[in-house]
C-alpha atoms as a PDB file:
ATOM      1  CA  UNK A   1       4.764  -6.156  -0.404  1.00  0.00           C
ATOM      2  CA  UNK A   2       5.583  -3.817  -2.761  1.00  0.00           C
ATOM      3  CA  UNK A   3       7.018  -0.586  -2.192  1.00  0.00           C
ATOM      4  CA  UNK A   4       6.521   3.319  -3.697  1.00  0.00           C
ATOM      5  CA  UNK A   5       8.679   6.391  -3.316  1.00  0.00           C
ATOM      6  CA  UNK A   6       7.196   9.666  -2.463  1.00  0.00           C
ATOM      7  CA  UNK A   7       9.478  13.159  -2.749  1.00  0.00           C
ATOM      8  CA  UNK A   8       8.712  16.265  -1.283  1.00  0.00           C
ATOM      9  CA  UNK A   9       8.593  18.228  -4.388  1.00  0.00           C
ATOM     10  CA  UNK A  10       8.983  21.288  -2.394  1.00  0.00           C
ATOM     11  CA  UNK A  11      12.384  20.576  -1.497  1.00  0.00           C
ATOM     12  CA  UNK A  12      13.702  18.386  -4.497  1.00  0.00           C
ATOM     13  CA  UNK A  13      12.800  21.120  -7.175  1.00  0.00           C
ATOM     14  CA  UNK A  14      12.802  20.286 -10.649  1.00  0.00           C
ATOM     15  CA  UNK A  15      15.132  18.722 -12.114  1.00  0.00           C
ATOM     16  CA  UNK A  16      16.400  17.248  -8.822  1.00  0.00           C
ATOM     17  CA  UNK A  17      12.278  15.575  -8.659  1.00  0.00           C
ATOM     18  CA  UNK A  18      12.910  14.237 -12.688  1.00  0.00           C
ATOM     19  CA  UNK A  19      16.426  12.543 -11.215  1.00  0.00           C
ATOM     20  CA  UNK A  20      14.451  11.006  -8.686  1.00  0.00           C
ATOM     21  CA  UNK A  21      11.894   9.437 -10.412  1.00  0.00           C
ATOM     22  CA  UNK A  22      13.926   8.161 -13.291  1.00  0.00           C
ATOM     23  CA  UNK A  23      16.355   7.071 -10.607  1.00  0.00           C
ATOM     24  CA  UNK A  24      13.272   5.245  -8.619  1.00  0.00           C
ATOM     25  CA  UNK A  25      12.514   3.843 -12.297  1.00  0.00           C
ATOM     26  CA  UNK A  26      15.791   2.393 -12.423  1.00  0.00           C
ATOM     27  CA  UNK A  27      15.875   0.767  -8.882  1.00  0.00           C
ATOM     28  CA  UNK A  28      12.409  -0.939  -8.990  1.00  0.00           C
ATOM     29  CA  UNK A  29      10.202   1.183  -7.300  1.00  0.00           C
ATOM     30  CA  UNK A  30       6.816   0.626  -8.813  1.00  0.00           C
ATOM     31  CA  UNK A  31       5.038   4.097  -8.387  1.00  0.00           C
ATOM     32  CA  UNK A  32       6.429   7.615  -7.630  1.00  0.00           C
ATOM     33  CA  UNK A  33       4.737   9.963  -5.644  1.00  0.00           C
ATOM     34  CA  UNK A  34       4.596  14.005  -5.260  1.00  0.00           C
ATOM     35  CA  UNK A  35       1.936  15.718  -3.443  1.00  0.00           C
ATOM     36  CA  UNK A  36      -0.471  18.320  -3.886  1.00  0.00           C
ATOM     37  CA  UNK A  37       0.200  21.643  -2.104  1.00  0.00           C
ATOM     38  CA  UNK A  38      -0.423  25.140  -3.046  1.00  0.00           C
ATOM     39  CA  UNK A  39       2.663  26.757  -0.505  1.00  0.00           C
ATOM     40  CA  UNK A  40       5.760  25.500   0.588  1.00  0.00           C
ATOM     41  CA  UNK A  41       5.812  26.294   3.924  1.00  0.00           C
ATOM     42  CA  UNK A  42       3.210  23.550   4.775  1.00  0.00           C
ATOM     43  CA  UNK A  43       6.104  20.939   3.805  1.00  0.00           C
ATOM     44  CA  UNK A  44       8.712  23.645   5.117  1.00  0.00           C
ATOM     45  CA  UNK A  45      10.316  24.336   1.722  1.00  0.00           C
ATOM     46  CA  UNK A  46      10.674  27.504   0.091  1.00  0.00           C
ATOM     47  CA  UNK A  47       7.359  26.892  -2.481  1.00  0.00           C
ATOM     48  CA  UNK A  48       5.846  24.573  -4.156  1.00  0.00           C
ATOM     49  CA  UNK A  49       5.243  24.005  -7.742  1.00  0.00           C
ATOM     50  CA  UNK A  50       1.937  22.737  -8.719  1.00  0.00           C
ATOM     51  CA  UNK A  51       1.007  18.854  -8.661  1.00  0.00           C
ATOM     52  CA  UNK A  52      -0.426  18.439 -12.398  1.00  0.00           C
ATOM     53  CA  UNK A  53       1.996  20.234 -13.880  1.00  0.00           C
ATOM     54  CA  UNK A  54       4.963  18.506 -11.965  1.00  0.00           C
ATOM     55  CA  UNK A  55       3.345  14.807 -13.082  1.00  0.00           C
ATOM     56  CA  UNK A  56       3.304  15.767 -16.473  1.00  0.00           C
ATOM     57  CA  UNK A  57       6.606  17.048 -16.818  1.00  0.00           C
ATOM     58  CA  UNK A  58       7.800  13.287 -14.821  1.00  0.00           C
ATOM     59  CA  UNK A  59       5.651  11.198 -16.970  1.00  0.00           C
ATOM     60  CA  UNK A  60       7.553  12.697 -20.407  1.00  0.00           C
ATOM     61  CA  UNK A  61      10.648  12.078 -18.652  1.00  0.00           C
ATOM     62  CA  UNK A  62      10.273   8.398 -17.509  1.00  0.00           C
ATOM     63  CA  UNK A  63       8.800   5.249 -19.507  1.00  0.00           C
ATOM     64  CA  UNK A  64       7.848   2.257 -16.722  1.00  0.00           C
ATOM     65  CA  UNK A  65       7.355   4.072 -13.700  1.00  0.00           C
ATOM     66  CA  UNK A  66       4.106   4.689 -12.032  1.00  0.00           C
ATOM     67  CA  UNK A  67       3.192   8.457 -11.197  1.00  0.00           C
ATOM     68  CA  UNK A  68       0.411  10.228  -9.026  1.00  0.00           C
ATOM     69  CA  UNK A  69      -0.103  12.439  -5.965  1.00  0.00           C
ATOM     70  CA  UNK A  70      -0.388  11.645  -2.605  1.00  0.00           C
ATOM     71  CA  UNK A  71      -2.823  13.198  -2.251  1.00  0.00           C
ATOM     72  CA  UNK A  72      -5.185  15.542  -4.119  1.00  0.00           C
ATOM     73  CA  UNK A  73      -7.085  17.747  -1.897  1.00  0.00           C
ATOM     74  CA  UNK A  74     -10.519  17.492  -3.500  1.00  0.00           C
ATOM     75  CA  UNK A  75     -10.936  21.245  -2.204  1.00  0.00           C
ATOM     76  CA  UNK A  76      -8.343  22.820  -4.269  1.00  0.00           C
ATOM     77  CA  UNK A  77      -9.773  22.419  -7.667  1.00  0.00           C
ATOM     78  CA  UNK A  78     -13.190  22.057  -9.468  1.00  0.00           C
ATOM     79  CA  UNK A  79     -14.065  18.455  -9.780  1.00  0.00           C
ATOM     80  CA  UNK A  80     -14.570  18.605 -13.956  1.00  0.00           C
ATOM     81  CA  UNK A  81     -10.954  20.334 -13.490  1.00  0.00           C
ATOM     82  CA  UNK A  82      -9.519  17.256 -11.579  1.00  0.00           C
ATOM     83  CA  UNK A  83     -11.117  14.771 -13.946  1.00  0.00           C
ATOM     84  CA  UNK A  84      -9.617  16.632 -16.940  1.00  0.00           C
ATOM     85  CA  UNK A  85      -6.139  16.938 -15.066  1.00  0.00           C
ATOM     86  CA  UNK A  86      -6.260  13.036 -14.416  1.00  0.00           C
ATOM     87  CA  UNK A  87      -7.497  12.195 -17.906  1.00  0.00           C
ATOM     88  CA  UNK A  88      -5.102  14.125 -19.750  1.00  0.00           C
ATOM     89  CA  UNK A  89      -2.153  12.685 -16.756  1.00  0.00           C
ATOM     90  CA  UNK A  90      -3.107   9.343 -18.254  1.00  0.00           C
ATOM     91  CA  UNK A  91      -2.523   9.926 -21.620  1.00  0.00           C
ATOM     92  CA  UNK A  92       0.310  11.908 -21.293  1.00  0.00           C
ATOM     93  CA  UNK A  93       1.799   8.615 -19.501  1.00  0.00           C
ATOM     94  CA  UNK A  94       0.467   5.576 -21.322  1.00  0.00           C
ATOM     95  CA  UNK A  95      -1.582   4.678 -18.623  1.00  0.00           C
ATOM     96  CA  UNK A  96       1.086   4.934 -15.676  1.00  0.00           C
ATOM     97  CA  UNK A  97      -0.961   7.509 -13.823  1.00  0.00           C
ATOM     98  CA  UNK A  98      -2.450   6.749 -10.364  1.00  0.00           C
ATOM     99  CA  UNK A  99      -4.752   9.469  -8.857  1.00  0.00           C
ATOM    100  CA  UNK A 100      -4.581   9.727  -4.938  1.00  0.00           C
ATOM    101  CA  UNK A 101      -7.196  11.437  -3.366  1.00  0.00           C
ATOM    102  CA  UNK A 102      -8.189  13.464   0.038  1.00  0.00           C
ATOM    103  CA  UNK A 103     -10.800  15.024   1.534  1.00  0.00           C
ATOM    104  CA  UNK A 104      -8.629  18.406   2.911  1.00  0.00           C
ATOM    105  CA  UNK A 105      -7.832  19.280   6.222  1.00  0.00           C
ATOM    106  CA  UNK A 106     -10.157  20.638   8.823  1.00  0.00           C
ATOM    107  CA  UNK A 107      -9.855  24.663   9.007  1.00  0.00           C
ATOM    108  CA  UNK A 108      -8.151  24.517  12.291  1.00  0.00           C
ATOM    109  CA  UNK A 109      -4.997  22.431  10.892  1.00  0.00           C
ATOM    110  CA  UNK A 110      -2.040  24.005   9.764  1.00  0.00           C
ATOM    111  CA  UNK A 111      -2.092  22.621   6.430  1.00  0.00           C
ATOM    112  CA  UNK A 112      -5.907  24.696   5.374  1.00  0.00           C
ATOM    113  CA  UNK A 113      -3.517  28.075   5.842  1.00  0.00           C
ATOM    114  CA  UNK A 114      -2.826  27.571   2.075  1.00  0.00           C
ATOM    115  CA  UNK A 115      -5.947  27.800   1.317  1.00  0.00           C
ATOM    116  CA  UNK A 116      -7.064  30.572   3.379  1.00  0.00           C
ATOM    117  CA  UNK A 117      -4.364  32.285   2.102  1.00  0.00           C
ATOM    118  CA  UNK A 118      -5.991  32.489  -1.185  1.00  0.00           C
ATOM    119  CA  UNK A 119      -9.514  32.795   0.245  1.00  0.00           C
ATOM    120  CA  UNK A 120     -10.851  29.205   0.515  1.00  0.00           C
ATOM    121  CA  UNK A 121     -11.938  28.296   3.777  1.00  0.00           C
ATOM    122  CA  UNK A 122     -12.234  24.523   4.093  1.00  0.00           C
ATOM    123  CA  UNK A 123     -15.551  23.041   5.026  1.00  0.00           C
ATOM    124  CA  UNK A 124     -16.069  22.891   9.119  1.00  0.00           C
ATOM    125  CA  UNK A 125     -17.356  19.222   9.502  1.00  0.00           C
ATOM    126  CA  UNK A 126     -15.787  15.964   8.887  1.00  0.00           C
ATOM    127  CA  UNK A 127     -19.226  15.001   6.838  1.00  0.00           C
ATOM    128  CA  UNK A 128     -18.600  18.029   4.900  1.00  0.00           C
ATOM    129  CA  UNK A 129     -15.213  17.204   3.733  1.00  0.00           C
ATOM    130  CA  UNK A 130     -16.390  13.762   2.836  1.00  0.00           C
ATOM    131  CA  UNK A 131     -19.482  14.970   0.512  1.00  0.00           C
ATOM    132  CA  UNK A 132     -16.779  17.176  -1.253  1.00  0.00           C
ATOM    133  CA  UNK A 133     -14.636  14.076  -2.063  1.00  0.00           C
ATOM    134  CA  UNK A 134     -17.800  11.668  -3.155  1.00  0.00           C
ATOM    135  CA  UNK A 135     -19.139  14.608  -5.215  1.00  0.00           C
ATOM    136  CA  UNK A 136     -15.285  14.834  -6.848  1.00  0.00           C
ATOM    137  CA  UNK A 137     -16.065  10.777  -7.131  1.00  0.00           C
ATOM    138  CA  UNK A 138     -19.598  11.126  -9.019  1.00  0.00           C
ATOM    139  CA  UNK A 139     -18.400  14.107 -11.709  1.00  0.00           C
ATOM    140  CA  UNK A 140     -15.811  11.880 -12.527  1.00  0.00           C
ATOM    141  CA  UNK A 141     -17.736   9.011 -12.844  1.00  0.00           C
ATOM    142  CA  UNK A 142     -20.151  11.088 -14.805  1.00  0.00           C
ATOM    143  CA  UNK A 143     -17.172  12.989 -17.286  1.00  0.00           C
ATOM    144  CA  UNK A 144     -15.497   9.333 -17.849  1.00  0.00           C
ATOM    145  CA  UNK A 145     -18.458   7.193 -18.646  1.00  0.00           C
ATOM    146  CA  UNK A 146     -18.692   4.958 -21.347  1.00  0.00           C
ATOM    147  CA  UNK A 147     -22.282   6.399 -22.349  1.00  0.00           C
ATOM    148  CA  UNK A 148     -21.944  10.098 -20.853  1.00  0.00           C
ATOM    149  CA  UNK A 149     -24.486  12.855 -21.730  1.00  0.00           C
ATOM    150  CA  UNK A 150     -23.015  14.135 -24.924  1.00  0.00           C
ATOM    151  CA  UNK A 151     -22.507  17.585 -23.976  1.00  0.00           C
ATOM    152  CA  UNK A 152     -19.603  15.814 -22.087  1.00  0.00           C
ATOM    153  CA  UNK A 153     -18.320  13.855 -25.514  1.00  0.00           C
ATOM    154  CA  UNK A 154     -15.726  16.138 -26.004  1.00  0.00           C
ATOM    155  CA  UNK A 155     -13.963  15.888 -22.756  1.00  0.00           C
ATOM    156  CA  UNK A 156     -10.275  13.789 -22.413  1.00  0.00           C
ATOM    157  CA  UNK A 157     -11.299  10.344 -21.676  1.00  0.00           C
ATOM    158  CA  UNK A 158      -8.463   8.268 -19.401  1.00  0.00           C
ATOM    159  CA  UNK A 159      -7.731   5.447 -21.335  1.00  0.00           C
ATOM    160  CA  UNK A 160      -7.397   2.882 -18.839  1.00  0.00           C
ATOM    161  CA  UNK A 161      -8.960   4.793 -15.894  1.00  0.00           C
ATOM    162  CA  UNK A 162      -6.725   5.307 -13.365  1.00  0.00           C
ATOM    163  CA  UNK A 163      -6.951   3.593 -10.373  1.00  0.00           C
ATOM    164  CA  UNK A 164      -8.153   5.444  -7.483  1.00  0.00           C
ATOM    165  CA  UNK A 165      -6.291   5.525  -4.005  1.00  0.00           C
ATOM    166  CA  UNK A 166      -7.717   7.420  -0.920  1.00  0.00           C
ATOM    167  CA  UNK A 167      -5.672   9.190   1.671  1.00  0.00           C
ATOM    168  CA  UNK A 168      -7.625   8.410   5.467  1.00  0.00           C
ATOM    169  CA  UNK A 169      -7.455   8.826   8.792  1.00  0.00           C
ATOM    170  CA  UNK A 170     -10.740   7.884  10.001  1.00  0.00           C
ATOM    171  CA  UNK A 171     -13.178   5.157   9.756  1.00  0.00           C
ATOM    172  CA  UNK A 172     -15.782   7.318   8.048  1.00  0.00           C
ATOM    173  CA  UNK A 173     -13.312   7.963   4.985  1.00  0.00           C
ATOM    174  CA  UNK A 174     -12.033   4.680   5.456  1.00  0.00           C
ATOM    175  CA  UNK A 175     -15.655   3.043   3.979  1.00  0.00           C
ATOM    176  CA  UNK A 176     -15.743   5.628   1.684  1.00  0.00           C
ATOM    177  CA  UNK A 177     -12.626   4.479   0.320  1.00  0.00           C
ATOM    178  CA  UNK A 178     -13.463   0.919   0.552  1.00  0.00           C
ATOM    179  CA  UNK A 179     -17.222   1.334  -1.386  1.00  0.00           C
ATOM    180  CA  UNK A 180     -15.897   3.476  -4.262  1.00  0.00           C
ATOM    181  CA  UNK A 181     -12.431   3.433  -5.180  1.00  0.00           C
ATOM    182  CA  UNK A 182      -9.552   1.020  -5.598  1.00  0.00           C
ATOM    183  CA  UNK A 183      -6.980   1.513  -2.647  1.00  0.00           C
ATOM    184  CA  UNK A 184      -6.727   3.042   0.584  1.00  0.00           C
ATOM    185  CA  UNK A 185      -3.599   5.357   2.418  1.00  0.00           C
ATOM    186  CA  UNK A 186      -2.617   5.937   5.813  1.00  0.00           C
ATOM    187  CA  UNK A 187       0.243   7.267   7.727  1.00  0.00           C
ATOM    188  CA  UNK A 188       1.450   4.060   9.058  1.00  0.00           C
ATOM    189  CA  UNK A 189       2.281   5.294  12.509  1.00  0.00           C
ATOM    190  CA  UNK A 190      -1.226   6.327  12.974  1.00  0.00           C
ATOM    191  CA  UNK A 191      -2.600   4.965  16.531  1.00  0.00           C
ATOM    192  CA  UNK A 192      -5.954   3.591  14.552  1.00  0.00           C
ATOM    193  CA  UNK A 193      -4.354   2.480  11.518  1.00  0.00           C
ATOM    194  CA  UNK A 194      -5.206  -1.110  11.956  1.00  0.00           C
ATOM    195  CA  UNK A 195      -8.700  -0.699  12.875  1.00  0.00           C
ATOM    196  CA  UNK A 196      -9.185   2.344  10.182  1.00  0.00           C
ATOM    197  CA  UNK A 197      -7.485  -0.188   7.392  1.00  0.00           C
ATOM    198  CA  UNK A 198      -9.821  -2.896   8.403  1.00  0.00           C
ATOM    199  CA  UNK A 199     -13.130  -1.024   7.602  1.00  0.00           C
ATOM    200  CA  UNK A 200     -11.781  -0.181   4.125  1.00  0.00           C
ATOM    201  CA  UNK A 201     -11.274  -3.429   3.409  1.00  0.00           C
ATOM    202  CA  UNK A 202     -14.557  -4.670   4.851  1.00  0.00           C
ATOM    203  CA  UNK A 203     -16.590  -1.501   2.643  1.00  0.00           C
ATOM    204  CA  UNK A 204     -14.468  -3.000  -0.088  1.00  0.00           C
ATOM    205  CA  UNK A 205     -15.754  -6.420   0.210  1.00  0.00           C
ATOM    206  CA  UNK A 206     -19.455  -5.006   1.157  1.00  0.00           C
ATOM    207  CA  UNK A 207     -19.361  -3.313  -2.103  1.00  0.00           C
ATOM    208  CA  UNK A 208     -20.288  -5.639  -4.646  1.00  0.00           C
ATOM    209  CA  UNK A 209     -18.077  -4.515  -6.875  1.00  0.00           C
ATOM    210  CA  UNK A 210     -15.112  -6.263  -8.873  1.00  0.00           C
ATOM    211  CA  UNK A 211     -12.491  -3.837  -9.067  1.00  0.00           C
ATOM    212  CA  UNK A 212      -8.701  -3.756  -7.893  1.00  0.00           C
ATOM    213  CA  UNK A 213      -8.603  -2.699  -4.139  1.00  0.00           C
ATOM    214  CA  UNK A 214      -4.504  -1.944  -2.737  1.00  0.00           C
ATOM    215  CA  UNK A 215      -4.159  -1.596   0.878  1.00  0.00           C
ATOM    216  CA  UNK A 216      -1.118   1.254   1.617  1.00  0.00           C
ATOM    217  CA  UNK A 217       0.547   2.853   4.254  1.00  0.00           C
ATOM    218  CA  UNK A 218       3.433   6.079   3.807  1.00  0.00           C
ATOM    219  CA  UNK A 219       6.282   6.248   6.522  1.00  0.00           C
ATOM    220  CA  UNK A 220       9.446   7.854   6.026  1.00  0.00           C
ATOM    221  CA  UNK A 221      12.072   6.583   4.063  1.00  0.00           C
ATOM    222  CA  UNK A 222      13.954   3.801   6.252  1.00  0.00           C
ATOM    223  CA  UNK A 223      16.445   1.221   4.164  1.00  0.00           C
ATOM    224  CA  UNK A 224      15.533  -1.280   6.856  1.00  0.00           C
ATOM    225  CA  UNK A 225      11.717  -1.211   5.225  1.00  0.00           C
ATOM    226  CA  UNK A 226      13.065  -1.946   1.970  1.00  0.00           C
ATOM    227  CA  UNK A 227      15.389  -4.720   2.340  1.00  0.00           C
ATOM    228  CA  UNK A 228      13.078  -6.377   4.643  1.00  0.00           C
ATOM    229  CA  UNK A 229      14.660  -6.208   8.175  1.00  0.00           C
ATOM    230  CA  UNK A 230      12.177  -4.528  10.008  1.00  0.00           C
ATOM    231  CA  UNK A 231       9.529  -5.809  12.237  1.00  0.00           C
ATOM    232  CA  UNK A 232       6.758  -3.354  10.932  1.00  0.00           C
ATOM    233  CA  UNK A 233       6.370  -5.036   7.704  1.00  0.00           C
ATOM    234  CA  UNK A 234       4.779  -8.338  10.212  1.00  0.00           C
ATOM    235  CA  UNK A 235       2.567  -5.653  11.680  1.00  0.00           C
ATOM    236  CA  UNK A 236       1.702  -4.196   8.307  1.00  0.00           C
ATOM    237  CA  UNK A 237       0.937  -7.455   6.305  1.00  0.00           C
ATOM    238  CA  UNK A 238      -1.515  -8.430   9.655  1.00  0.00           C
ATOM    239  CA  UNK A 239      -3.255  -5.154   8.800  1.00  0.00           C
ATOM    240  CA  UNK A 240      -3.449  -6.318   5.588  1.00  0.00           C
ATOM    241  CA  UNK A 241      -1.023  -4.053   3.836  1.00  0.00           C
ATOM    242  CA  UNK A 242       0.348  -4.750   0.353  1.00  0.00           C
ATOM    243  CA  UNK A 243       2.159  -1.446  -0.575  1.00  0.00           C
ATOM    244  CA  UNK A 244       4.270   0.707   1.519  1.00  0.00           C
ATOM    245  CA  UNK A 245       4.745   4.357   0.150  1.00  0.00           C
ATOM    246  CA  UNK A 246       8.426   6.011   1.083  1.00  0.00           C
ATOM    247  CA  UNK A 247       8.295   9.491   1.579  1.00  0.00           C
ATOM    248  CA  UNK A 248      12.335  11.440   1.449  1.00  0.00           C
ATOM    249  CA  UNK A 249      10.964  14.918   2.867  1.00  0.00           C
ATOM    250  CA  UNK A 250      13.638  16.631   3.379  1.00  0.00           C
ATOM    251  CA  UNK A 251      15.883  15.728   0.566  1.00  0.00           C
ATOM    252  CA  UNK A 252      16.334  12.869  -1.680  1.00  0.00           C
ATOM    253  CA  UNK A 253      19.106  10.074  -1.057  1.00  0.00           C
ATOM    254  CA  UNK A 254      19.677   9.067  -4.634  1.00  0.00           C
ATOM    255  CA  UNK A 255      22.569   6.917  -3.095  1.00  0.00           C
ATOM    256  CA  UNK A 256      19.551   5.115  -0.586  1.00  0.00           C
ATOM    257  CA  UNK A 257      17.594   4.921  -4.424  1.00  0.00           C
ATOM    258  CA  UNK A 258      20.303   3.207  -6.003  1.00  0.00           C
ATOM    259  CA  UNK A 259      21.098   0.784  -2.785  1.00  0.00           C
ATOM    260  CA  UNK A 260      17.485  -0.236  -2.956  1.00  0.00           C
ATOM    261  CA  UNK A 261      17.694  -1.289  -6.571  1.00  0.00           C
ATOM    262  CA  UNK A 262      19.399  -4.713  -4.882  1.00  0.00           C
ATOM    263  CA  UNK A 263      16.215  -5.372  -3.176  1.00  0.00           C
ATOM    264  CA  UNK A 264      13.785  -4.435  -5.514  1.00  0.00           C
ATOM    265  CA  UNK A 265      14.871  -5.954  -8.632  1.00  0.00           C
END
């Protein structure tokens, strides 16, 4: 199993997020992960600076290291604007980049008051949510084609495409993960996650299509994960897992990083 590290950018504000990645870098980790937030106060920090911006500022700082966001919420930007974000990510980073996509939060949960803050009221129904990420799925499909329409010639191609990785928690999302993209995320300590990580991977093989498929769950930073002394790696590998994503929320343990370097190397 291999294993990611996700910060909080909210709380490890530049440079403290460049330390930690190049510090990740050092240890072993294979990807580094922000998120994508418009206010702080959703991951109880002060702000929050913008995803895009943050990635490209971490992939001209680091040279191996994997980068992306965990996730993108499909309803904060214009799809053409995502594609061109991720395109221009990956050649920024010599290929390192790694998009992770999700379909937003319902506008009951706490994390759509960013949104409405700024006058963007989530879509009501699960269904809803989903069509926004597919749609977010076909422009980029559409803007990164081989043989696209040529009024689109002149728009940053990703060179390779980045692999795709979908943030769930539901069945539904699940198989839409599993048809079109190459991965699949969920909070490990969801009550479903074995069932909801089972119809991704069953969508994936349904599919057809030959292309890289990673199976990932995100938990909290715990050393015991990492040097391999904990009894949820069994439970993850039976789900199938192959990558477990680290998330330090409230700070970041560079002396946990460096421990882990033992481990990972």
């Amino acid at each position: 199993m291999r294993f990611d590290l996700q910060i909080n950018p909210g709380t490890a504000i530049w440079p403290i997020a460049r330390d930690a990645a190049l510090a990740a870098e050092a240890a072993g980790f294979k990807t580094f992960w922000t998120v994508d937030h418009l206010a702080g106060d959703v991951m109880k920090a002060p702000d929050m600076p913008e995803c895009f911006t943050l990635l490209g500022a971490l992939a001209s700082a680091t040279k191996t290291i994997e980068l992306g966001p965990l996730v993108v919420n499909v309803g904060n930007r214009h799809p053409a604007m995502l594609a061109n974000s991720a395109a221009t990510m990956q050649q920024i980073c010599g290929g390192r980049f790694v998009l992770g996509l999700g379909a937003g939060a319902s506008p009951n949960s706490p994390f759509a008051a960013e949104q409405r803050a700024i006058g963007v009221i989530p879509p009501a129904k699960m269904s809803e949510r989903h069509a926004v990420l597919i749609n977010a799925l076909d422009v980029m499909n559409e803007m990164w084609a081989p043989n696209r329409r040529v009024e689109l010639e002149k728009f940053p191609l990703p060179n390779p495409r980045p692999e795709v990785i979908v943030g769930v928690n539901s069945v539904a999302l699940a198989r839409i993960a599993g048809a079109r993209t190459n991965g699949v995320n969920i909070r490990a300590s969801h009550e479903r996650a074995g069932e909801i990580l089972a119809a991704a991977q069953d969508a994936h093989k349904s599919s057809g299509i030959n292309k890289p498929f990673t199976v990932s769950v995100w938990e909290h930073y715990d050393e015991a994960l990492v040097s391999g002394d904990d009894t949820r790696l069994d439970v993850w590998r039976s789900w199938g897992v192959d990558r477990a994503i680290l998330l330090m929320f409230k700070s970041v343990d560079f002396a946990a990083i460096d421990r882990a370097a033992k481990y990972l190397n």
